[in-house]
C-alpha atoms as a PDB file:
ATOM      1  CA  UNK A   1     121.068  83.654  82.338  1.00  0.00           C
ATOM      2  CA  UNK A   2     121.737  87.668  82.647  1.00  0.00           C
ATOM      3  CA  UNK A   3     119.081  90.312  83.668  1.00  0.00           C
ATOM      4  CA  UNK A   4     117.035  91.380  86.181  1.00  0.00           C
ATOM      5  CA  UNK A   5     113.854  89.243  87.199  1.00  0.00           C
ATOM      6  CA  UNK A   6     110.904  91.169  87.694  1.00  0.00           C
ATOM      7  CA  UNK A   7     107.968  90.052  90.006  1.00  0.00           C
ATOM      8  CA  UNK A   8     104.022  91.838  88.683  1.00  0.00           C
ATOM      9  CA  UNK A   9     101.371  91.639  91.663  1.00  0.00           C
ATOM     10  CA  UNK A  10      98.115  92.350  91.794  1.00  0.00           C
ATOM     11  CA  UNK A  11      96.461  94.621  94.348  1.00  0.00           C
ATOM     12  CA  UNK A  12      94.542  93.935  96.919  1.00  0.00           C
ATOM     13  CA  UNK A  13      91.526  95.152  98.863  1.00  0.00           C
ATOM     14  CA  UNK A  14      93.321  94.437 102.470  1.00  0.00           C
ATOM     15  CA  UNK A  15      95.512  97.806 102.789  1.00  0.00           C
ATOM     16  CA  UNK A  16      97.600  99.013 105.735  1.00  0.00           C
ATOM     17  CA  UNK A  17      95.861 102.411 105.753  1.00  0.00           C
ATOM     18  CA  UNK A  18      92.577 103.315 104.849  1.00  0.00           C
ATOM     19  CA  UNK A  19      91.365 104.961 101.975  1.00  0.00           C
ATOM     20  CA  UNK A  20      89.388 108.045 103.260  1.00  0.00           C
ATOM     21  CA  UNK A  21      87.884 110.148 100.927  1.00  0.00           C
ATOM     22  CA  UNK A  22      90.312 108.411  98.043  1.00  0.00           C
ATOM     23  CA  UNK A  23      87.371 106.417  96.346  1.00  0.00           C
ATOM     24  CA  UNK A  24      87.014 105.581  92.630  1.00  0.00           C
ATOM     25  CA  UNK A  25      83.363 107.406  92.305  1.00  0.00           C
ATOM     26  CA  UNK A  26      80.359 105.729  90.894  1.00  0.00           C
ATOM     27  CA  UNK A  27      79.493 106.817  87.539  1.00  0.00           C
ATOM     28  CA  UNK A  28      76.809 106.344  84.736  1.00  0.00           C
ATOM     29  CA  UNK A  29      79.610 106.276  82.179  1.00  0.00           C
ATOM     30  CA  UNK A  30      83.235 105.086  82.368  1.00  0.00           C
ATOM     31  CA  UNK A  31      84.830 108.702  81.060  1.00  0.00           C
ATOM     32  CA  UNK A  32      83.481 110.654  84.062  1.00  0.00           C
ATOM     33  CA  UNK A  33      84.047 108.245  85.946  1.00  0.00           C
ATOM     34  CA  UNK A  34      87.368 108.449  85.457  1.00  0.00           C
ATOM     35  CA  UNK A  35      87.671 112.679  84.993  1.00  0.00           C
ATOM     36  CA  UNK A  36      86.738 112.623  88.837  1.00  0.00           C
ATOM     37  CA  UNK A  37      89.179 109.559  89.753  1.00  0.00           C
ATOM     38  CA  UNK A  38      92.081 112.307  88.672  1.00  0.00           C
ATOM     39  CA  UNK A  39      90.422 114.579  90.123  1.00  0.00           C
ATOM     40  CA  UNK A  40      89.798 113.144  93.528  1.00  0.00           C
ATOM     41  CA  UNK A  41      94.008 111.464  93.475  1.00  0.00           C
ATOM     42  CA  UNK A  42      95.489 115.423  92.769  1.00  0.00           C
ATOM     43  CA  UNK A  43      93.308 116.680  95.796  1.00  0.00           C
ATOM     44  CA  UNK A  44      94.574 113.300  98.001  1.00  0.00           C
ATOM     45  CA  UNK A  45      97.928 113.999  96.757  1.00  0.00           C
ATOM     46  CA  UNK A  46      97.628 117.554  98.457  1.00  0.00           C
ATOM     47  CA  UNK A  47      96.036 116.507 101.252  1.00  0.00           C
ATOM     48  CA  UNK A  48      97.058 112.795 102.673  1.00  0.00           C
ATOM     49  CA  UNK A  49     100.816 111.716 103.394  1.00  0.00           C
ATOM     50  CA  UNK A  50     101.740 109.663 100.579  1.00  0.00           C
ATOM     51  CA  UNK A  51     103.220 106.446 101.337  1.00  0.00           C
ATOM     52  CA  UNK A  52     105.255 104.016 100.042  1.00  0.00           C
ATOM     53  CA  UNK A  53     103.165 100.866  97.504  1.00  0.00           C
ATOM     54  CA  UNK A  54     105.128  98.419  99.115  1.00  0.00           C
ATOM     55  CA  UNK A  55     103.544  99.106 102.417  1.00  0.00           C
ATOM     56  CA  UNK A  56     100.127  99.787 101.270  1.00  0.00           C
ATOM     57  CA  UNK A  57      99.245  96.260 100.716  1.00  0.00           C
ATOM     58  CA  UNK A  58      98.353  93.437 102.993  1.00  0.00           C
ATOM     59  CA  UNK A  59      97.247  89.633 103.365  1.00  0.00           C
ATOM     60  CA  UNK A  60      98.927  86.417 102.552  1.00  0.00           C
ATOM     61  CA  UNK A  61      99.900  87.087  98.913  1.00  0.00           C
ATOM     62  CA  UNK A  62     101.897  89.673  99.987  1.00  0.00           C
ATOM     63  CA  UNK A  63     103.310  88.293 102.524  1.00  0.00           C
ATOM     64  CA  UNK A  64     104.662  85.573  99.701  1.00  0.00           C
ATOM     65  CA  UNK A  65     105.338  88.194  97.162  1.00  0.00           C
ATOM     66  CA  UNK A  66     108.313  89.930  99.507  1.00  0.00           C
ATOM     67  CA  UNK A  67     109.585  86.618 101.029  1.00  0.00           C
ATOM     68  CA  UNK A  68     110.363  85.740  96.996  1.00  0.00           C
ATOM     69  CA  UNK A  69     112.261  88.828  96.691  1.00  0.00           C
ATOM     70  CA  UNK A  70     113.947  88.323  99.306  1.00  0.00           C
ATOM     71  CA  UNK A  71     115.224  85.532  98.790  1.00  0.00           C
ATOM     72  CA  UNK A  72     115.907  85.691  95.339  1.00  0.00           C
ATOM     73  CA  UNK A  73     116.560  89.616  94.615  1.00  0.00           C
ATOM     74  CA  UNK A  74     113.910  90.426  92.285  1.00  0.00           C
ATOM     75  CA  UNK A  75     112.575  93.580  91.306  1.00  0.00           C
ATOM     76  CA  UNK A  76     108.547  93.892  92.604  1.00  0.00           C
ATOM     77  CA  UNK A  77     106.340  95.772  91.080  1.00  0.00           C
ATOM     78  CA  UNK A  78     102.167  95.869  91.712  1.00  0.00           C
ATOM     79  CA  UNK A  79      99.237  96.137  88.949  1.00  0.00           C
ATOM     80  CA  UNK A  80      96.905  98.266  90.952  1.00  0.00           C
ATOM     81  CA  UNK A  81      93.287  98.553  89.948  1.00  0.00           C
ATOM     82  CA  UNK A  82      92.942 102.420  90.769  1.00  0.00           C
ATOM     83  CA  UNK A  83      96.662 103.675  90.077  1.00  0.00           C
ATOM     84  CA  UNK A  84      98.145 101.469  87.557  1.00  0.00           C
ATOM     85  CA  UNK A  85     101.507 100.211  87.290  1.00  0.00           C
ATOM     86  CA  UNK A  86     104.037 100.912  90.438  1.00  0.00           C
ATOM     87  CA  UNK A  87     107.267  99.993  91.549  1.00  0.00           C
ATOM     88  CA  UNK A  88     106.936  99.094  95.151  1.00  0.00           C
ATOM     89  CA  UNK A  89     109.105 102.200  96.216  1.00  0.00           C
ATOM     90  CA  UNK A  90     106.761 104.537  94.288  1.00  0.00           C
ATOM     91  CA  UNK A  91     104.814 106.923  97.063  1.00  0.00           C
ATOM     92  CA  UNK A  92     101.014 106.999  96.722  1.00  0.00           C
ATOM     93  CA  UNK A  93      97.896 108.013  98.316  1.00  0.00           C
ATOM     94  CA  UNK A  94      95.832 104.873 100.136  1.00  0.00           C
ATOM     95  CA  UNK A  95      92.858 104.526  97.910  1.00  0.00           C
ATOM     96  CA  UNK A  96      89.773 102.256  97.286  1.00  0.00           C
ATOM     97  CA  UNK A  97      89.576 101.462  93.573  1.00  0.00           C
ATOM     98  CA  UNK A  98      87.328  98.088  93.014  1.00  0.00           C
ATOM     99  CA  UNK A  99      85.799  98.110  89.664  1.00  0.00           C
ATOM    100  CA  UNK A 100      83.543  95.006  90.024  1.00  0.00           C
ATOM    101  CA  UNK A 101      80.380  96.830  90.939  1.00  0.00           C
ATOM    102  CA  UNK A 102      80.192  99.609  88.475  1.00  0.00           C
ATOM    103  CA  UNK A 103      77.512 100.364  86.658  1.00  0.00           C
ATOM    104  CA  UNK A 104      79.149 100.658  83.339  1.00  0.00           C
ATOM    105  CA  UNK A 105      80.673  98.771  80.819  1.00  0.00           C
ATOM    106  CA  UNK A 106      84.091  98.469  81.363  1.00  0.00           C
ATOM    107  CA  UNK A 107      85.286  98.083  77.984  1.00  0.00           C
ATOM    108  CA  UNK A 108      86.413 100.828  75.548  1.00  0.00           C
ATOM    109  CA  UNK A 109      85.398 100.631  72.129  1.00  0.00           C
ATOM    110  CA  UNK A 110      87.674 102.593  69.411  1.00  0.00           C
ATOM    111  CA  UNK A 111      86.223 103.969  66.232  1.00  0.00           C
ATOM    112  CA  UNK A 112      86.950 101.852  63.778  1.00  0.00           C
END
């Protein structure tokens, strides 16, 4: 078998720095919600040191996730709640991004 393998973990709360100011914001609706989410990541982005995704995460599954590629060479990349898809190299801003409590409806409806 040819190709790469690629390994997709989640995020976690448990982070190696903490998130400061970098907070998805409470919202009554999901778009303004997310207008000040960019908002608040360009000012971070200006402000905080970025760092790299790989060593933003903590805790046991992580722990698991690097000792697999390691030993077998795969590429890792991380579904995170607040910044979406990275490669583990990619440099970010530590954030807090848990969507469990909000007071909206997560889902988007299209027209149609």
């Amino acid at each position: 078998m040819s190709g790469r393998t690629h390994f997709i973990v989640s995020c976690t709360r448990r982070k190696s720095v903490p998130a400061g100011n970098t907070v998805f914001p409470s919202a009554e609706d999901a778009a303004t919600a997310y207008a000040s989410w960019r908002e608040i990541l360009v000012k971070a982005c200006n402000e905080y040191k970025n760092i790299r995704a790989g060593g933003l995460y903590t805790g046991q599954h992580w722990r698991c996730a690097f000792t697999a590629v390691a030993n077998t060479g795969a590429e890792l990349w991380i579904i995170s709640a607040g910044l979406g898809l990275l490669h583990v190299t990619d440099r970010i801003v530590p954030y807090e991004a848990t969507f469990a409590s909000m007071p909206f409806c997560h889902q988007v409806y299209g027209k149609g």
